[in-house]
Protein backbone atom coordinates (compact mmCIF):
# COMPACT_ATOMS: atom_id res chain seq x y z
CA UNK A 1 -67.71 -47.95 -63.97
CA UNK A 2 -63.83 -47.95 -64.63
CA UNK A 3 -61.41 -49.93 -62.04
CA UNK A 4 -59.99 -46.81 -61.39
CA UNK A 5 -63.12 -45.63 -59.89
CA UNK A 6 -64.59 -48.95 -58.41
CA UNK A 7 -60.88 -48.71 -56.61
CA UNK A 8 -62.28 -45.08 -55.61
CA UNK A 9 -65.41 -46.29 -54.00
CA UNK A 10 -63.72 -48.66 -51.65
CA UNK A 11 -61.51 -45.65 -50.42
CA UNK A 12 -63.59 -42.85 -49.56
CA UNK A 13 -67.78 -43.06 -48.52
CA UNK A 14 -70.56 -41.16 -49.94
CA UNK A 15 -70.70 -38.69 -47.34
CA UNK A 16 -67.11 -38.21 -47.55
CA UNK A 17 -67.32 -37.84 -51.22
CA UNK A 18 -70.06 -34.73 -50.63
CA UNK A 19 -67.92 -33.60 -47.71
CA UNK A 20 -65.02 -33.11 -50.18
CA UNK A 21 -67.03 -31.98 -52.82
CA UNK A 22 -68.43 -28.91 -50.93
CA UNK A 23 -64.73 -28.19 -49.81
CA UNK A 24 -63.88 -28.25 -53.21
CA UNK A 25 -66.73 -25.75 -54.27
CA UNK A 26 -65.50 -22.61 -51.47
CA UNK A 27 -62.02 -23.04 -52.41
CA UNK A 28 -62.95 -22.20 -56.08
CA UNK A 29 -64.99 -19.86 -55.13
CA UNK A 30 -62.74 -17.98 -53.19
CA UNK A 31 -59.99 -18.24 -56.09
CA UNK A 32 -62.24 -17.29 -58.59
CA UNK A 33 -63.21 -14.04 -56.44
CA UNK A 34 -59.91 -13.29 -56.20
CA UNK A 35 -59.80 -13.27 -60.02
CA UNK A 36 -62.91 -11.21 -61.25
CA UNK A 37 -62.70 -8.77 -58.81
CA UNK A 38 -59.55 -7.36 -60.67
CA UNK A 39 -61.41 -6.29 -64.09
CA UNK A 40 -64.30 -4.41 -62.58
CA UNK A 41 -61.59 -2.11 -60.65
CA UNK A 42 -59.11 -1.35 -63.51
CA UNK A 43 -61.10 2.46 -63.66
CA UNK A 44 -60.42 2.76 -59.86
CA UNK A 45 -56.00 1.83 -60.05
CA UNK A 46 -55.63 3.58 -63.06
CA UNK A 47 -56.70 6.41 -60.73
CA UNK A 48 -54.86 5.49 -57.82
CA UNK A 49 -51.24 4.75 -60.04
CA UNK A 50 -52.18 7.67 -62.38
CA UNK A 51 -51.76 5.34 -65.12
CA UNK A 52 -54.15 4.73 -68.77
CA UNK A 53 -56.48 2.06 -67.93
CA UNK A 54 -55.35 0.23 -70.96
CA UNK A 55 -52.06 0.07 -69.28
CA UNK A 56 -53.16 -1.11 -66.16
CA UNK A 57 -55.60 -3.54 -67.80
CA UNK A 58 -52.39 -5.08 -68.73
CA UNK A 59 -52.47 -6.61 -64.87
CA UNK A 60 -55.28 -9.18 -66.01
CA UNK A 61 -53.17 -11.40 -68.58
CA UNK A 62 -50.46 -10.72 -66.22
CA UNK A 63 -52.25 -12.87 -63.55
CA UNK A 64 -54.00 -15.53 -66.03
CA UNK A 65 -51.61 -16.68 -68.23
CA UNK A 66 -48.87 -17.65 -66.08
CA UNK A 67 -51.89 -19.05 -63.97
CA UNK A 68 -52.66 -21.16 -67.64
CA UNK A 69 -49.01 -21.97 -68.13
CA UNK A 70 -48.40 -23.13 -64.13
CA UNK A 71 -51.26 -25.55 -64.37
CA UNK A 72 -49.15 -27.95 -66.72
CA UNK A 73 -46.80 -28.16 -64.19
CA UNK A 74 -49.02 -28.51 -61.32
CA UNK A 75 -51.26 -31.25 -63.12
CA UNK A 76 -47.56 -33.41 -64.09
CA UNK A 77 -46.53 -32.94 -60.10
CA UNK A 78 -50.63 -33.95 -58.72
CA UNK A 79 -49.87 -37.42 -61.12
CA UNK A 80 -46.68 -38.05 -59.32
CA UNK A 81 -46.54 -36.75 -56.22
CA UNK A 82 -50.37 -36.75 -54.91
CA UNK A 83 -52.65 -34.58 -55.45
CA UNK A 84 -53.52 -33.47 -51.85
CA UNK A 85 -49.56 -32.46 -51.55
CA UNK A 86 -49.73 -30.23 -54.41
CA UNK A 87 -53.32 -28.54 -54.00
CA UNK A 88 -52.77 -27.65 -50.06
CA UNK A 89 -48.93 -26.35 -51.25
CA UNK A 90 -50.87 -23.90 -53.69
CA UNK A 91 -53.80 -22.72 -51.96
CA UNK A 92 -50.87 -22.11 -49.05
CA UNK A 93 -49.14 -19.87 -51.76
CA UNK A 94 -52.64 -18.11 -52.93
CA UNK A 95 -53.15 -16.93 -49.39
CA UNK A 96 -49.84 -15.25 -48.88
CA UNK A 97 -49.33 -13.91 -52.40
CA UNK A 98 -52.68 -12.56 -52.60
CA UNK A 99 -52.25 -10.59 -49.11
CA UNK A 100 -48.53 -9.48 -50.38
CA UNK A 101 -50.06 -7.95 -53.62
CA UNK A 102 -51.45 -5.09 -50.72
CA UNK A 103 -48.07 -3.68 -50.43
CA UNK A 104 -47.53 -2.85 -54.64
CA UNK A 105 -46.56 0.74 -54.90
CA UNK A 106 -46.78 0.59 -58.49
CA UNK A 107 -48.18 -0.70 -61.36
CA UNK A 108 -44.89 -2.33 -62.28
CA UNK A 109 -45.19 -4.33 -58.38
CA UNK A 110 -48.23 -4.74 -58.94
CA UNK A 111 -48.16 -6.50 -62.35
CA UNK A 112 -45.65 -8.58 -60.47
CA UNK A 113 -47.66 -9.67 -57.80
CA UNK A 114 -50.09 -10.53 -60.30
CA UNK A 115 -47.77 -12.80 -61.98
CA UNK A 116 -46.86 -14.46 -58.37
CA UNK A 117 -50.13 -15.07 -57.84
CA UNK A 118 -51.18 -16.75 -60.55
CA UNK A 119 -48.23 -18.91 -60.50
CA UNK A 120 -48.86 -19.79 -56.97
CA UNK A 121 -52.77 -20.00 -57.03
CA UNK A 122 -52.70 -22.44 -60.47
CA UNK A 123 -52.47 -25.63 -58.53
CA UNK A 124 -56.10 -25.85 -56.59
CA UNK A 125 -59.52 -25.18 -59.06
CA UNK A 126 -57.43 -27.93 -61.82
CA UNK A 127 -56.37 -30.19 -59.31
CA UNK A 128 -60.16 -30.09 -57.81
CA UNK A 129 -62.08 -30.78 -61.46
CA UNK A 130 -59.21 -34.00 -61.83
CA UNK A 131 -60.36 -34.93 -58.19
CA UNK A 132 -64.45 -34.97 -59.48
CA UNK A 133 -63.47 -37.06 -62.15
CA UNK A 134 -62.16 -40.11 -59.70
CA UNK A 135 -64.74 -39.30 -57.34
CA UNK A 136 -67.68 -39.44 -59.52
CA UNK A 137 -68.20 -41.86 -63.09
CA UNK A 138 -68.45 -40.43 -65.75
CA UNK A 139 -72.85 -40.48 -66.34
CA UNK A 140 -72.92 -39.08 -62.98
CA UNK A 141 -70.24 -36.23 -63.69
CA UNK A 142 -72.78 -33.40 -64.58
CA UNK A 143 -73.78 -32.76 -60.77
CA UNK A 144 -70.45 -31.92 -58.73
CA UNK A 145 -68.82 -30.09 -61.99
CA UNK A 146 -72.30 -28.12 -62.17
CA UNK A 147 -71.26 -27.35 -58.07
CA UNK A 148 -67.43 -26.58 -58.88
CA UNK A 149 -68.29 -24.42 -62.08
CA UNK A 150 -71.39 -22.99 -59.95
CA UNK A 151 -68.61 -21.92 -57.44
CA UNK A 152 -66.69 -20.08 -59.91
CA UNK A 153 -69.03 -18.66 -61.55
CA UNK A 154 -70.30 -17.37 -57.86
CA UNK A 155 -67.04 -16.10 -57.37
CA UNK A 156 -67.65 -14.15 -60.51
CA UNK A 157 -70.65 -13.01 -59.41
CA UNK A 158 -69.80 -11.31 -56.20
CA UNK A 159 -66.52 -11.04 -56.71
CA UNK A 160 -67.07 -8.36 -59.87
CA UNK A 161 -69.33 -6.15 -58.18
CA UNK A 162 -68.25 -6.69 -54.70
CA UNK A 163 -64.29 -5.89 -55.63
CA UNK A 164 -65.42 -2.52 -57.00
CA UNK A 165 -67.69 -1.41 -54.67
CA UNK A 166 -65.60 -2.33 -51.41
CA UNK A 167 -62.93 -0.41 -53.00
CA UNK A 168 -64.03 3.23 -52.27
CA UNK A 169 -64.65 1.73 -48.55
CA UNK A 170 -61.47 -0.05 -48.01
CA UNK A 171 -59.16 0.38 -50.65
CA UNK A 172 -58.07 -2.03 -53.16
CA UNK A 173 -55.07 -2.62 -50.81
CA UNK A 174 -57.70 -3.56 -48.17
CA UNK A 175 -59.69 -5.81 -50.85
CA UNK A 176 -56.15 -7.72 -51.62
CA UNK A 177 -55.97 -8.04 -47.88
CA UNK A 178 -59.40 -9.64 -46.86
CA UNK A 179 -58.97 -12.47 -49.69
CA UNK A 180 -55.83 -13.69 -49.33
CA UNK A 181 -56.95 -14.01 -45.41
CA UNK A 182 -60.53 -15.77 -46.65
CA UNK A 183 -57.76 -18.50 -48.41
CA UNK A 184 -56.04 -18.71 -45.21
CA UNK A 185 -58.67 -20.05 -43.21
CA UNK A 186 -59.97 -21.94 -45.97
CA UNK A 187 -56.52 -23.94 -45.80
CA UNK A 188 -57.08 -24.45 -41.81
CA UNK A 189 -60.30 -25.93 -43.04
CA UNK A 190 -59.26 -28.20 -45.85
CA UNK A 191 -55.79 -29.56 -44.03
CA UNK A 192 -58.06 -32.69 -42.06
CA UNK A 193 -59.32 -33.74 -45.73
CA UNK A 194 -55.42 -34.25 -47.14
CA UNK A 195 -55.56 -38.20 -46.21
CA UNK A 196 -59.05 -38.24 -48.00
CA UNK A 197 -57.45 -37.09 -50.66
CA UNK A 198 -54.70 -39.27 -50.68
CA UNK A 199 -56.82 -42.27 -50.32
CA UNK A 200 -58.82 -40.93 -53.48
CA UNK A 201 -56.28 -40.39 -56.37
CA UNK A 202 -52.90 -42.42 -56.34
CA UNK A 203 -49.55 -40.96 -57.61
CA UNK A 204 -48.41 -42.47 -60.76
CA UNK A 205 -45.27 -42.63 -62.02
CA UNK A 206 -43.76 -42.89 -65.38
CA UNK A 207 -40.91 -41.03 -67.51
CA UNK A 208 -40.94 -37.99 -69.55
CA UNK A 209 -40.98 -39.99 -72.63
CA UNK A 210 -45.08 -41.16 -70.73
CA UNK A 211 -46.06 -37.84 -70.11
CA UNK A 212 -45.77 -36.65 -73.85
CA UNK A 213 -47.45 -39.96 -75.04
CA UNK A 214 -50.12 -38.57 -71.95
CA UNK A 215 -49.92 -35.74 -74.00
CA UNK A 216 -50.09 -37.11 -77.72
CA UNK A 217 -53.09 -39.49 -76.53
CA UNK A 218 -55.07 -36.14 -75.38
CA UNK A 219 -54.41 -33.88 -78.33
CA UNK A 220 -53.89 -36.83 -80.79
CA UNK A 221 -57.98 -37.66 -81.20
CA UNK A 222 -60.09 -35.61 -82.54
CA UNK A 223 -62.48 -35.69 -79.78
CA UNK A 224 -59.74 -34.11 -77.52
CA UNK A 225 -58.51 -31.84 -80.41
CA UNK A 226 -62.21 -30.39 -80.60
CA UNK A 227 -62.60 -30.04 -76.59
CA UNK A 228 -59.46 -28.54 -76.17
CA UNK A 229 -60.04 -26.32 -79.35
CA UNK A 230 -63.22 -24.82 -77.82
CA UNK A 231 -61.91 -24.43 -74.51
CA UNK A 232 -59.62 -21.97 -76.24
CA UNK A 233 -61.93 -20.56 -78.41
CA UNK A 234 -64.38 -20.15 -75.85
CA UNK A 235 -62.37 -18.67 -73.33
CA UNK A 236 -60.59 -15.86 -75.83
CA UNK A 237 -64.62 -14.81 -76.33
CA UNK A 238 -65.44 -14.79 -72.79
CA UNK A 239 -62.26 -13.34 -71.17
CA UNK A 240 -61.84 -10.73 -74.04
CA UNK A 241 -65.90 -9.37 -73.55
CA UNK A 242 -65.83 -9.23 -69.80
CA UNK A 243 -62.48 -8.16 -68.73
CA UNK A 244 -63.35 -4.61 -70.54
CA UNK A 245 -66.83 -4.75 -69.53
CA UNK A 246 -66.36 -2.32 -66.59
CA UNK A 247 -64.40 0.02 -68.53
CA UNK A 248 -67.61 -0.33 -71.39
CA UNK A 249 -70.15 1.07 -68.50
CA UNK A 250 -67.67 3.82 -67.29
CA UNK A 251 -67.72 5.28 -71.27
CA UNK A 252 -71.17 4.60 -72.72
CA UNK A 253 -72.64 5.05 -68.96
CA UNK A 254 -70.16 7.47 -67.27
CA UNK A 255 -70.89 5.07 -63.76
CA UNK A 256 -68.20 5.06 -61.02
CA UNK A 257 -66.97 1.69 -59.12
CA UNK A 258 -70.55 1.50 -57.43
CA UNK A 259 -72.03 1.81 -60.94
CA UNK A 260 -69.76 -0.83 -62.72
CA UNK A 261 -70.43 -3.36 -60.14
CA UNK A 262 -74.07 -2.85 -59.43
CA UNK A 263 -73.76 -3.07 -63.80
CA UNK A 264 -72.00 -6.84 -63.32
CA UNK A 265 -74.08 -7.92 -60.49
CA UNK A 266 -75.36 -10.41 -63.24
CA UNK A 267 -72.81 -11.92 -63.99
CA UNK A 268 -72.20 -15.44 -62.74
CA UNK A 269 -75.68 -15.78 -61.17
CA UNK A 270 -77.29 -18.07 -63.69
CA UNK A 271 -73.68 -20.80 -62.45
CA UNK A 272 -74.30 -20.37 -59.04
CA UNK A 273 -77.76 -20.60 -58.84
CA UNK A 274 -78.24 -23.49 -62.09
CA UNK A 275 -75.00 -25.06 -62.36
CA UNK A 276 -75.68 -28.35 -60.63
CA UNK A 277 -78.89 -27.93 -62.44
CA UNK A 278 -77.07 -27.46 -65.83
CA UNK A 279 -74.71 -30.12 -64.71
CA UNK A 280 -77.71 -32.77 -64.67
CA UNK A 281 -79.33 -31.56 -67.56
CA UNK A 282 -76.09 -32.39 -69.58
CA UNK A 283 -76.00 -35.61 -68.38
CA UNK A 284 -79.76 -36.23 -69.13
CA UNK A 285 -79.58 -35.05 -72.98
CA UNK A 286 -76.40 -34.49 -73.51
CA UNK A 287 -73.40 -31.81 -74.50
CA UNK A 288 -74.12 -31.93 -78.10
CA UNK A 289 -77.46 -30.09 -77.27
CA UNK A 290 -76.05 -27.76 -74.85
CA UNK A 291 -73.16 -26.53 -75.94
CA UNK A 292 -74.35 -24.82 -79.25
CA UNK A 293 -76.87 -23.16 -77.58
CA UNK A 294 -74.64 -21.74 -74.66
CA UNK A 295 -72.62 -20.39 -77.18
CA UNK A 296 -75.70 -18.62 -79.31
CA UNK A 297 -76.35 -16.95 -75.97
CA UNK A 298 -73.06 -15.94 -75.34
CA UNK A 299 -72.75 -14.54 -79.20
CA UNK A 300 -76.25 -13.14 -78.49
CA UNK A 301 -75.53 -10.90 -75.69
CA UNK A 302 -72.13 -9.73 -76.88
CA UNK A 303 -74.65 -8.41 -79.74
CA UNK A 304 -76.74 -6.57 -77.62
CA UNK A 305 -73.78 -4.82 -75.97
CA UNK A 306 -73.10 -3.50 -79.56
CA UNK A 307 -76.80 -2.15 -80.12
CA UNK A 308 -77.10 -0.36 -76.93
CA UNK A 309 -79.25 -0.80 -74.04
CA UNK A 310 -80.69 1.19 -71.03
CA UNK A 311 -78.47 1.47 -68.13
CA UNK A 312 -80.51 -0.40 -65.66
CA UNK A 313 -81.04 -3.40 -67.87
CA UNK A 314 -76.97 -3.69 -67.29
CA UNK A 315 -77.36 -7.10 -64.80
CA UNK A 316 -79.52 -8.64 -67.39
CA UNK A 317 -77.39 -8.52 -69.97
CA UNK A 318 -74.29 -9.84 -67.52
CA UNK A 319 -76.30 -12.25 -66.86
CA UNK A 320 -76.83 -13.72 -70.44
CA UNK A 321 -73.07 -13.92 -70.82
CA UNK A 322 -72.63 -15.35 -67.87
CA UNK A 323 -75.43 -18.71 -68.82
CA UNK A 324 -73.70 -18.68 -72.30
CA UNK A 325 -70.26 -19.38 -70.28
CA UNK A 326 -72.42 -22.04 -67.55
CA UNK A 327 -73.77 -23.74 -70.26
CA UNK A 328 -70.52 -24.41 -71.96
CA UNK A 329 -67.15 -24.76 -70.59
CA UNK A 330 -68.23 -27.07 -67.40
CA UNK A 331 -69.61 -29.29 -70.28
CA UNK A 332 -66.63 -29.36 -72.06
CA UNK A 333 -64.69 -29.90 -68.57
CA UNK A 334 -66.84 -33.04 -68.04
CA UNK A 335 -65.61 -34.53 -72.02
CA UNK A 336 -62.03 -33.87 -70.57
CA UNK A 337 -62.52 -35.87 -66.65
CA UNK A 338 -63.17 -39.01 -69.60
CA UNK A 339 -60.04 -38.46 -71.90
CA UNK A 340 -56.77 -38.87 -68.76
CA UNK A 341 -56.91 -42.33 -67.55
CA UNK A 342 -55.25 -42.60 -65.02
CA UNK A 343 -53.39 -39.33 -65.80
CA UNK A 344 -55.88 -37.00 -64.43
CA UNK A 345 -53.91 -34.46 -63.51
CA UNK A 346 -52.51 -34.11 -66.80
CA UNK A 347 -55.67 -33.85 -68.36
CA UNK A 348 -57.42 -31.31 -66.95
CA UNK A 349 -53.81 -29.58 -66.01
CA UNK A 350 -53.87 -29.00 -69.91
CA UNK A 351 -57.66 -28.21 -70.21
CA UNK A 352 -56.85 -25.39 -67.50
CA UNK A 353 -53.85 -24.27 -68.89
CA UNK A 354 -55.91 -24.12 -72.32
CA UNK A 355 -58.65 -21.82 -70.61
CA UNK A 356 -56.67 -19.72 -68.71
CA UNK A 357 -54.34 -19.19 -72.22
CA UNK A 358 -57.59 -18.04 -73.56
CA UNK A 359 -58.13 -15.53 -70.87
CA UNK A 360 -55.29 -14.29 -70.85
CA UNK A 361 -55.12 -13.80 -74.60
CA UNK A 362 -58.91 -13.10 -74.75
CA UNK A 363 -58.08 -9.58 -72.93
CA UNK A 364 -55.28 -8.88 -74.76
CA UNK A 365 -56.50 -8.90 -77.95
CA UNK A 366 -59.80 -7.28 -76.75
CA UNK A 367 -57.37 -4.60 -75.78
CA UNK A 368 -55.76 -4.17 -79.25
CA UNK A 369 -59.04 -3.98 -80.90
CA UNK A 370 -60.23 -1.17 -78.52
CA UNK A 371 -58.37 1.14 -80.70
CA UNK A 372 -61.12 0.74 -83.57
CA UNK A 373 -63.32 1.51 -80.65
CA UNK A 374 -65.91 -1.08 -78.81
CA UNK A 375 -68.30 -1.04 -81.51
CA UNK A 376 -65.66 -2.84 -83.51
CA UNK A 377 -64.29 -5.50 -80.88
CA UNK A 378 -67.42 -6.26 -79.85
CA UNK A 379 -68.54 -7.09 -83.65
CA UNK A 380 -65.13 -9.30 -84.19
CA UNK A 381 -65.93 -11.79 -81.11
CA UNK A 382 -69.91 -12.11 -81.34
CA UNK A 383 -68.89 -13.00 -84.92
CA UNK A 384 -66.56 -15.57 -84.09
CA UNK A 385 -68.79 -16.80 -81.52
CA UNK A 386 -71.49 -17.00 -82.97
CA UNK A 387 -69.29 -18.64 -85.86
CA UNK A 388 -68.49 -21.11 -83.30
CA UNK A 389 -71.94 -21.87 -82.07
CA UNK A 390 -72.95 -22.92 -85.67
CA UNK A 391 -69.87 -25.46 -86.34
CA UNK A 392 -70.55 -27.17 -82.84
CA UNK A 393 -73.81 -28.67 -84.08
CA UNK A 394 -71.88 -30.90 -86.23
CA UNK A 395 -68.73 -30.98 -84.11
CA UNK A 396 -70.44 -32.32 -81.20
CA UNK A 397 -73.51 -34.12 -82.29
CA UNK A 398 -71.65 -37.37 -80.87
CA UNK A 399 -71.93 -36.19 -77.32
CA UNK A 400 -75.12 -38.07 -76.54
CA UNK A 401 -75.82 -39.18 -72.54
CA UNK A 402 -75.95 -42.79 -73.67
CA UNK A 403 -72.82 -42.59 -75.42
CA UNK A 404 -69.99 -45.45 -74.19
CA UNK A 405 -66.92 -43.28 -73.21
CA UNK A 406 -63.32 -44.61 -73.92
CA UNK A 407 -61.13 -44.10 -71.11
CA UNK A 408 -57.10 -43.39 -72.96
CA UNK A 409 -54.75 -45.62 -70.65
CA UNK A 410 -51.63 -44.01 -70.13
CA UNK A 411 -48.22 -46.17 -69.63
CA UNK A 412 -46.47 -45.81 -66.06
């Protein structure tokens, strides 16, 4: 155990620890809803703005990557100002924005919104994974990422099929509405843990000319080059396959909202129900046996969308992309809690900006590719995951449970 964390356990008890922990788990889940329940409902606005849907699909990137870009920033203020300042300030700004994007009366306000939002919202799921890693050592890591990455991939889960089936009940306005208020009350709930907070990470200071040696120490191994590398990699996959995935039922399927989201009810079950479960298994035999096969499933059941598959075996096939994206990116979230120092924030301010990048870019070029039809995007990424999956045996292999982790000090 580092000083840094043997400082930790003096500040805040076990109970507090879980406490926090849980707290930590609903906000991301309630973010994360907030996020996947756009995708699924892209059909249902183009519709309602009388727009292309690959226009309006165009509102996904718009939200992630400024969400990516913000969390740079928001990981540099955490390190100096506190991070219980800067996550309440941002799930404050979630709340409203989120509620505001109800009164869009076009796809250009809407796209807007979207931008606001992610700016705004950036500064709470980052700030939370820094927070595990000065809560919890390193061995003992696997657990409460397994619960945060559980929560988002629970907000995935409901919040794909719930977002477009509530839809033809209350609106998408109405859906905006109800989720921006669930962050409200979540803030009334998490203002008494601010001092915990507090008491858990310090602000550090330091100069500019520290937070791009931060940044040079992070990028400048080549276990952060390959962590960071996946993320990316990983992400562009994941974000490029799923964001189209309702519009891929609508076609082959011809389903309406109710379809698509009874079609992604799978997806992000196998984090929410497994991820602490994953978590533990990581930290019994480690990433390097993990990882490649998370990312064989994932190529796996991008593969199956391009063979075809009966309509009602639609969940199960959600579901396999959603393990191959539980059994990899928390993992590589735990290598990055062990590569800041003291500079948590930064770290895992740049492995979220990294992921969210990849989102963003993931749908993008998904988007571009749809020209050549699905048959063709979806043959370009299970190729380059799969193409990924094979390299990470030898790219990882050093990721072993018993192995000693150096912690990078950062000046300041």
């Amino acid at each position: 155990m580092t000083e840094v964390q043997r400082t930790t356990s003096g500040a805040i008890g076990i109970h507090q620890r879980e406490r926090l922990l849980k707290m930590m788990a609903v906000a991301t889940f309630i973010i994360f809803f907030q996020a996947y329940m756009v995708a699924p409902i892209i059909p249902a606005l183009s519709n309602a703005f009388g727009m292309s849907v690959e226009t309006v699909g165009l509102i996904v990137p718009a939200y992630l990557i400024p969400y990516g870009v913000a969390t740079v920033v928001y990981g540099l203020l955490a390190d100096r100002l506190g991070i219980h300042r800067v996550m309440v300030t941002s799930l404050a700004a979630f709340a409203a924005l989120t509620m505001l994007t109800a009164t869009a009366q076009s796809i250009e306000q809407l796209g807007l919104w979207r931008v606001a939002t992610g700016i705004g919202a950036s500064g709470v799921v980052p700030l939370a994974l820094a927070l595990v890693g000065r809560l919890y050592p390193y061995e003992q890591r696997g657990r409460p990422l397994g619960w945060l990455f559980g929560a988002m991939a629970g907000g995935m889960a409901f919040g794909s099929p719930l977002g477009a089936m509530i839809v033809p009940v209350a609106g998408w306005q109405g859906l905006f509405v109800a989720v921006g208020a669930a962050g409200a009350l979540l803030l009334l709930v998490l203002l008494p843990y601010r001092a915990v907070i507090a008491a858990t990470v310090q602000p550090v200071t330091g100069t500019v000319g520290d937070v791009f040696r931060g940044y040079r120490e992070l990028l400048g191994t080549s276990r952060g080059q390959r962590t960071y590398g996946y993320v990316l990699v990983n992400s562009i996959f994941h974000s490029g396959v799923f964001t189209w995935l309702g519009v891929y039922f609508e076609r082959r399927y011809g389903v309406g909202p109710v379809g698509i989201g009874l079609a992604l009810l799978g997806y992000g079950v196998p984090g929410f129900l497994f991820g602490p479960m994953i978590g533990r298994a990581a930290d019994r035999w480690g990433r390097a046996r993990l990882i490649p096969i998370g990312l064989i499933v994932s190529a796996l059941a991008a593969a199956t969308l391009i063979l075809g598959f009966p309509a009602v075996l639609a969940p199960v096939v959600a579901m396999g992309l959603s393990l191959g994206y539980d059994m990899t990116q928390p993992l590589f979230a735990g290598i990055v809690t062990s590569l800041g120092g003291k500079r948590a924030g930064q770290a895992m301010g740049l492995n979220v900006f990294t992921l969210f990048v990849g989102f963003g870019l993931g749908s993008l070029l998904f988007g571009e590719l749809l020209r050549f039809g699905f048959g063709v995007a979806l043959t370009l990424f299970a190729i380059g995951e799969f193409t990924a999956a094979l390299l990470s045996f030898a790219v990882f292999r050093s990721e072993s449970p018993l192995r000693a982790v150096p912690i990078v000090s950062s000046s300041g």
